[in-house]
Protein backbone atom coordinates (compact mmCIF):
# COMPACT_ATOMS: atom_id res chain seq x y z
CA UNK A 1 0.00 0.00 0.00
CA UNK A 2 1.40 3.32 -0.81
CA UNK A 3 0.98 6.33 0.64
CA UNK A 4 1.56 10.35 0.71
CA UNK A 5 3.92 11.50 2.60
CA UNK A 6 2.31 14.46 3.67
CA UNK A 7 -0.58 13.21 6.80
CA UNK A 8 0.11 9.44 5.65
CA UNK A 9 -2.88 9.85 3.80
CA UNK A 10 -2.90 7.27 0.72
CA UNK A 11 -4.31 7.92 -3.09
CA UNK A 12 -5.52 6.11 -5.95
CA UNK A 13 -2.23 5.28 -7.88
CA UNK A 14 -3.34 4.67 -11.74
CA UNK A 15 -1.99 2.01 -13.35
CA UNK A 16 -0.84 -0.16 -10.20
CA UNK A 17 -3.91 -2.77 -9.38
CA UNK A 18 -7.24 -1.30 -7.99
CA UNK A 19 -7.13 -3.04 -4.97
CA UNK A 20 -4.06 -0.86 -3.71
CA UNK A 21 -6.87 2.34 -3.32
CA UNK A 22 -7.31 3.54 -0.04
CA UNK A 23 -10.35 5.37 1.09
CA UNK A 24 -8.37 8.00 3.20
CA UNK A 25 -9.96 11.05 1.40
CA UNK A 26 -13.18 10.16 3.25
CA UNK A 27 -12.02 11.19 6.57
CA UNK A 28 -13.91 15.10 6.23
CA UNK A 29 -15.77 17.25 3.67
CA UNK A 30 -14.68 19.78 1.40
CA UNK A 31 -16.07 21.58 -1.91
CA UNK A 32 -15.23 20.40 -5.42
CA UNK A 33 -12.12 23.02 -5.95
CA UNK A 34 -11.10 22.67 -1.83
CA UNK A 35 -10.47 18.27 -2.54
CA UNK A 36 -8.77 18.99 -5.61
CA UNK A 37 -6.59 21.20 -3.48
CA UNK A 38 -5.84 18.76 -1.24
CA UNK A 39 -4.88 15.90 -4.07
CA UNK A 40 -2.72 18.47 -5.64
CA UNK A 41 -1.05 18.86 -2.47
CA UNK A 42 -0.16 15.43 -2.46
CA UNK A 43 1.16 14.99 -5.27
CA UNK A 44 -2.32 13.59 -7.49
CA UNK A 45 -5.96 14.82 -8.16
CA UNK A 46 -9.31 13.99 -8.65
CA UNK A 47 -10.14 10.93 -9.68
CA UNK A 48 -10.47 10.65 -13.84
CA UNK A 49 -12.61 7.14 -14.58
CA UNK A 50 -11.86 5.88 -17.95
CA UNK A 51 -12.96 2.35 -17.67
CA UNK A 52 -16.04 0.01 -16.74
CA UNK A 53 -13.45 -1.42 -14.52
CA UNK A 54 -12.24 1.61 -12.51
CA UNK A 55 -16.26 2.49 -12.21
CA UNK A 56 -16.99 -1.01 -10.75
CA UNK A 57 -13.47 -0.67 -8.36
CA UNK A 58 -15.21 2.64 -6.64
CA UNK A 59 -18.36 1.75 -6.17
CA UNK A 60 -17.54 -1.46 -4.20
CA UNK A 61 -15.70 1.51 -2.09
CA UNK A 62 -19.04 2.13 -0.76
CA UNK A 63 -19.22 5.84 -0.76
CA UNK A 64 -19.97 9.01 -2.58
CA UNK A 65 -17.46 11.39 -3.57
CA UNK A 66 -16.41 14.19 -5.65
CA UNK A 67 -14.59 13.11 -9.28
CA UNK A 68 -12.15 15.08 -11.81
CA UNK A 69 -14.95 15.62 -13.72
CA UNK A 70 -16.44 19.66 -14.55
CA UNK A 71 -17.96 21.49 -17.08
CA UNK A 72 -17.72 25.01 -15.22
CA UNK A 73 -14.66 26.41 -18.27
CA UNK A 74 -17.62 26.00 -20.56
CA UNK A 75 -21.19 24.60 -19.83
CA UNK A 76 -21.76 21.58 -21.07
CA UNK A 77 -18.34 21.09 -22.21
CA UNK A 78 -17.34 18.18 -20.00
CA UNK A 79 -14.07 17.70 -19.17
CA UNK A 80 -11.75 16.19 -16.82
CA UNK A 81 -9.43 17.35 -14.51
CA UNK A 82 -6.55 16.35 -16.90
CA UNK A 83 -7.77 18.21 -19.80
CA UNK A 84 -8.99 15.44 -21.85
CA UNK A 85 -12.90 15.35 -22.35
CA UNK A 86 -15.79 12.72 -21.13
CA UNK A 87 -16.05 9.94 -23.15
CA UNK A 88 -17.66 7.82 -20.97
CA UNK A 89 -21.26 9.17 -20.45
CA UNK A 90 -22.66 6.29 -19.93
CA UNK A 91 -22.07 6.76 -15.91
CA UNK A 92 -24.41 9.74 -15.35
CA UNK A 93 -28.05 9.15 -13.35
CA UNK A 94 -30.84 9.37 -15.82
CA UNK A 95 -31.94 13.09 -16.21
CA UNK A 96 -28.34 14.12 -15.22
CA UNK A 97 -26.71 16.04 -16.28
CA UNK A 98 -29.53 18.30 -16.60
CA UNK A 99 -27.96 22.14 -17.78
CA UNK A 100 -29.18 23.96 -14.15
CA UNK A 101 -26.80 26.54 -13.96
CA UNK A 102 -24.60 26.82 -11.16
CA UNK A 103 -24.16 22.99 -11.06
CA UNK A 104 -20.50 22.57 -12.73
CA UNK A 105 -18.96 19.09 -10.73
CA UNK A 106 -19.71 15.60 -10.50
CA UNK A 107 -20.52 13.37 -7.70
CA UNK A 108 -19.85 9.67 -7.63
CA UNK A 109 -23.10 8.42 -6.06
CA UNK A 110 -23.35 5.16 -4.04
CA UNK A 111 -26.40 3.93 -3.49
CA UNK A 112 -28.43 0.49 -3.71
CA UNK A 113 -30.32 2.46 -6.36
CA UNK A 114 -27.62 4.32 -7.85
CA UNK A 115 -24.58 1.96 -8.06
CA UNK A 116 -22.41 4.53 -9.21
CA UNK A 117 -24.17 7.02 -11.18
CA UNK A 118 -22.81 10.66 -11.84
CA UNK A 119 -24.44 13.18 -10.59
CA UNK A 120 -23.96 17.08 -11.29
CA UNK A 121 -24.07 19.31 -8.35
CA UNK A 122 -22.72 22.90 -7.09
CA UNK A 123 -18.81 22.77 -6.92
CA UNK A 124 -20.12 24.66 -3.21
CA UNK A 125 -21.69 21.32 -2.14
CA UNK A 126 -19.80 19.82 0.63
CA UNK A 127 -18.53 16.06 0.27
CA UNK A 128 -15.93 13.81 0.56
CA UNK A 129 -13.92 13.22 -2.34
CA UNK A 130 -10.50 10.60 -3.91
CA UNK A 131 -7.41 11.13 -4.83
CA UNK A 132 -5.43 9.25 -7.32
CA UNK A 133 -1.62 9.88 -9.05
């Protein structure tokens, strides 16, 4: 298991196997730009899914939680915290996202009824959020 140095608080480290995530970044609450803050300061950010794979991985984490994922450069203009754009739409709840404006960041819902779905909420909102380098 890896970790940051900085509060031994570990990240998602792409391309080593899933099961090496950690769920450390669900220890408090923080807006959208506030956890991408903190996974810059250690060395990563937000979470970028590009796979049916890494989508199945988090949800078996068993909580919601802020992704890499905003349209608030231009609306409706999704893209991730990388640079590159969605191409995996296929994640978001039904209805979402829905063009309210204000609502620029995407949440990684876990529910029973959910499993997983995107949803599109103020980059205000308060929630807990992952990491990976």
């Amino acid at each position: 298991r890896e970790t940051s140095k900085r509060k031994n608080k570990p990240v998602l480290k792409a391309g080593r196997s899933l099961k090496a995530v950690v769920t450390s970044c669900l220890l408090g609450k923080k807006t959208w730009e506030e956890s991408r803050q903190d996974c810059l300061g250690r060395g990563a950010d937000l979470v970028i899914i590009n796979s049916d794979k890494e989508q199945q991985f988090l949800f078996k984490l068993s909580s919601s939680f802020w992704i890499g994922l905003t349209d608030s450069v231009t609306q409706g203009t999704w893209k991730w915290v990388d640079g590159n754009p969605l191409t995996t739409p296929r994640y978001w709840e039904s209805g979402q996202p829905n063009g309210y404006g204000g609502e620029n960041c995407v949440w990684f819902s876990y529910s029973s009824s959910d499993h997983g779905k995107w949803h599109y909420y103020p980059c205000s909102t308060l929630s807990y959020w992952m990491c990976e380098k």
